[in-house]
Protein backbone atom coordinates (compact mmCIF):
# COMPACT_ATOMS: atom_id res chain seq x y z
CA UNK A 1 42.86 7.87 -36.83
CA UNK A 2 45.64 10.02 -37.18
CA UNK A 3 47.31 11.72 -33.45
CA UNK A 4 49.07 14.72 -34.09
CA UNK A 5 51.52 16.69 -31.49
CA UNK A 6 50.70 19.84 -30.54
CA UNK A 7 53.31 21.12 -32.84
CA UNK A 8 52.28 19.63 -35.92
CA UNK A 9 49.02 21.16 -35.22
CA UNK A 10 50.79 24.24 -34.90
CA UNK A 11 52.84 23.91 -38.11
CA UNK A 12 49.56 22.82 -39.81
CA UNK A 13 47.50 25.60 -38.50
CA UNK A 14 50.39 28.13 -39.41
CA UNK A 15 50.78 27.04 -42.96
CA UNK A 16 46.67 27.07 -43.59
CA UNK A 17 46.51 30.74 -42.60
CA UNK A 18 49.70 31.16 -45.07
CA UNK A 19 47.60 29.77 -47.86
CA UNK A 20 44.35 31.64 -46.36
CA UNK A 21 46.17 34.86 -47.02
CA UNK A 22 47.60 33.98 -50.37
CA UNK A 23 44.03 32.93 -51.50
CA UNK A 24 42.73 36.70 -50.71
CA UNK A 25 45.66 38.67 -52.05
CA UNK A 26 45.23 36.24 -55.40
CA UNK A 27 41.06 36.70 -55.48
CA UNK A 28 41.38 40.55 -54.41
CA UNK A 29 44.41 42.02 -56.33
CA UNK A 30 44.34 39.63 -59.58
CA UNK A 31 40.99 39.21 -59.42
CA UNK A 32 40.28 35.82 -60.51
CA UNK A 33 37.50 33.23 -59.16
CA UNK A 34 40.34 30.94 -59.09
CA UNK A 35 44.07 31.10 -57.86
CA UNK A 36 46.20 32.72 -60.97
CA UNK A 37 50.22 30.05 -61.42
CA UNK A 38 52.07 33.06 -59.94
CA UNK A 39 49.83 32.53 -56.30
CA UNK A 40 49.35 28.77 -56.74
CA UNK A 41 53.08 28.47 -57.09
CA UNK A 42 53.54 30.59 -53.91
CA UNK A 43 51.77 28.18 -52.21
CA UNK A 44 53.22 25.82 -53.11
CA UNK A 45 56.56 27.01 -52.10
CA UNK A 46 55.29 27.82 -48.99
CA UNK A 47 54.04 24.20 -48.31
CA UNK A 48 57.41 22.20 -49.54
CA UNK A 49 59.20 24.95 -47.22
CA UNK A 50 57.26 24.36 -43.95
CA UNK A 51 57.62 20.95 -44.41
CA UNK A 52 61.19 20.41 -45.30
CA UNK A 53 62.16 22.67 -42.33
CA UNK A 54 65.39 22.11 -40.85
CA UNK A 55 63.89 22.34 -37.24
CA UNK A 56 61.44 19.59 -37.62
CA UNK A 57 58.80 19.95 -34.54
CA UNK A 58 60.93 22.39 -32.70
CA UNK A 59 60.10 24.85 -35.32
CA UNK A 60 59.09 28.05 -34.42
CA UNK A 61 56.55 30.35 -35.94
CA UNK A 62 58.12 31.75 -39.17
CA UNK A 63 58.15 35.21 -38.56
CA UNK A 64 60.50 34.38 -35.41
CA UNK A 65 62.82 32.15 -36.74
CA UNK A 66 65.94 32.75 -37.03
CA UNK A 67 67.69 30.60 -39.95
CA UNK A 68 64.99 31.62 -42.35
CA UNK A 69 64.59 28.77 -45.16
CA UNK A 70 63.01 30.98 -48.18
CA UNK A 71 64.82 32.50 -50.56
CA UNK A 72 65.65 36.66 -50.39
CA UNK A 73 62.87 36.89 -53.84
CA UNK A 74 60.23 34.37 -52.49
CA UNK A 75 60.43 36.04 -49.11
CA UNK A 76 60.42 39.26 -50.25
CA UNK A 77 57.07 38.28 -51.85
CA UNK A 78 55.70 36.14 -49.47
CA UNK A 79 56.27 39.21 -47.07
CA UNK A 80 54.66 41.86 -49.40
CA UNK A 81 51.49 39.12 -49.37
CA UNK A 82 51.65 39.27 -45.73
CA UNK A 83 51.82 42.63 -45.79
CA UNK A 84 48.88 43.44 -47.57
CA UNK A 85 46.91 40.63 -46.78
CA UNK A 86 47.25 40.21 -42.85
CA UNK A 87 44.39 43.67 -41.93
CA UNK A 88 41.96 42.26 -44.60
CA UNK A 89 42.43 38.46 -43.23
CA UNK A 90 41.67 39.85 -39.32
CA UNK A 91 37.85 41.27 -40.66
CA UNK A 92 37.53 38.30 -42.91
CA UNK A 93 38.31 35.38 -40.38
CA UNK A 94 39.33 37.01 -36.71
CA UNK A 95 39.49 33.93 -34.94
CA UNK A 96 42.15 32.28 -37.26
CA UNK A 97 44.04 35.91 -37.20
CA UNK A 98 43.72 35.60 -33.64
CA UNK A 99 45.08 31.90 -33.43
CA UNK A 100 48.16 32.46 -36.13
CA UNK A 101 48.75 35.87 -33.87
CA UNK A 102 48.96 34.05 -30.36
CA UNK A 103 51.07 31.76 -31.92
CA UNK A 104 53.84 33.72 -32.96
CA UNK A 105 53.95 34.88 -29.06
CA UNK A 106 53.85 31.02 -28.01
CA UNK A 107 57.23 29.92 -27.62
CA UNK A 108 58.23 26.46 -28.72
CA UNK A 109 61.04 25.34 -26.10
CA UNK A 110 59.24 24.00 -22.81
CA UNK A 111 62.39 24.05 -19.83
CA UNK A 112 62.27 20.56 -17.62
CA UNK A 113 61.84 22.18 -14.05
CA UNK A 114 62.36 19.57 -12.73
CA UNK A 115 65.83 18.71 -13.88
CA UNK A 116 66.95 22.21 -13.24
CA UNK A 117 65.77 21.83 -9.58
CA UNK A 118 68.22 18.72 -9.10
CA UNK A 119 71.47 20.74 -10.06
């Protein structure tokens, strides 16, 4: 059995909504029964750049972050697929829009009270 943190749960989570809202931009706009190479390799993208993230489990949610690891084109069209995709994915499947969305106001850093209260 494989324990995850609660980050990695997070990251997970975070990067199946990513490929939830690809999926319905690809099946809506290019209208395909399966995911067209242009989408798949989005994903794909998306996947090696969650996981080779500089932050490690400190991450936060990618729209906060602020060294941003995509490229200007690939986030420029990552974003559009946000974009377009995020009203339709809230009817489709509210309670993961509702998950990825209280994430991003989650904040990673926890402070250790009680070191502070020893100073």
């Amino acid at each position: 059995m494989i324990v995850q943190t609660k980050h990695s749960v997070r990251k997970q989570r975070e990067l199946d909504t990513a490929k939830a809202m690809i999926r319905l931009y690809c099946k809506t706009l290019h209208r395909g029964a399966i995911i067209c190479p242009e989408c798949e390799g989005l994903i794909e993208y998306v996947e090696t750049r969650v996981a080779s993230c500089r932050l490690g489990e400190d991450k936060p949610n990618c729209l906060q972050c602020k060294s941003q690891c995509y490229h200007p084109a690939k986030r420029l069209h990552f974003s559009h697929v946000l974009r377009w995709s995020s009203p339709k994915f809230a009817w489709r499947r509210p309670l993961q829009a509702l998950k990825f969305k209280l994430d991003s106001y989650r904040s990673v850093g926890t402070v250790d009270t009680q070191s502070m209260s020893t100073r």
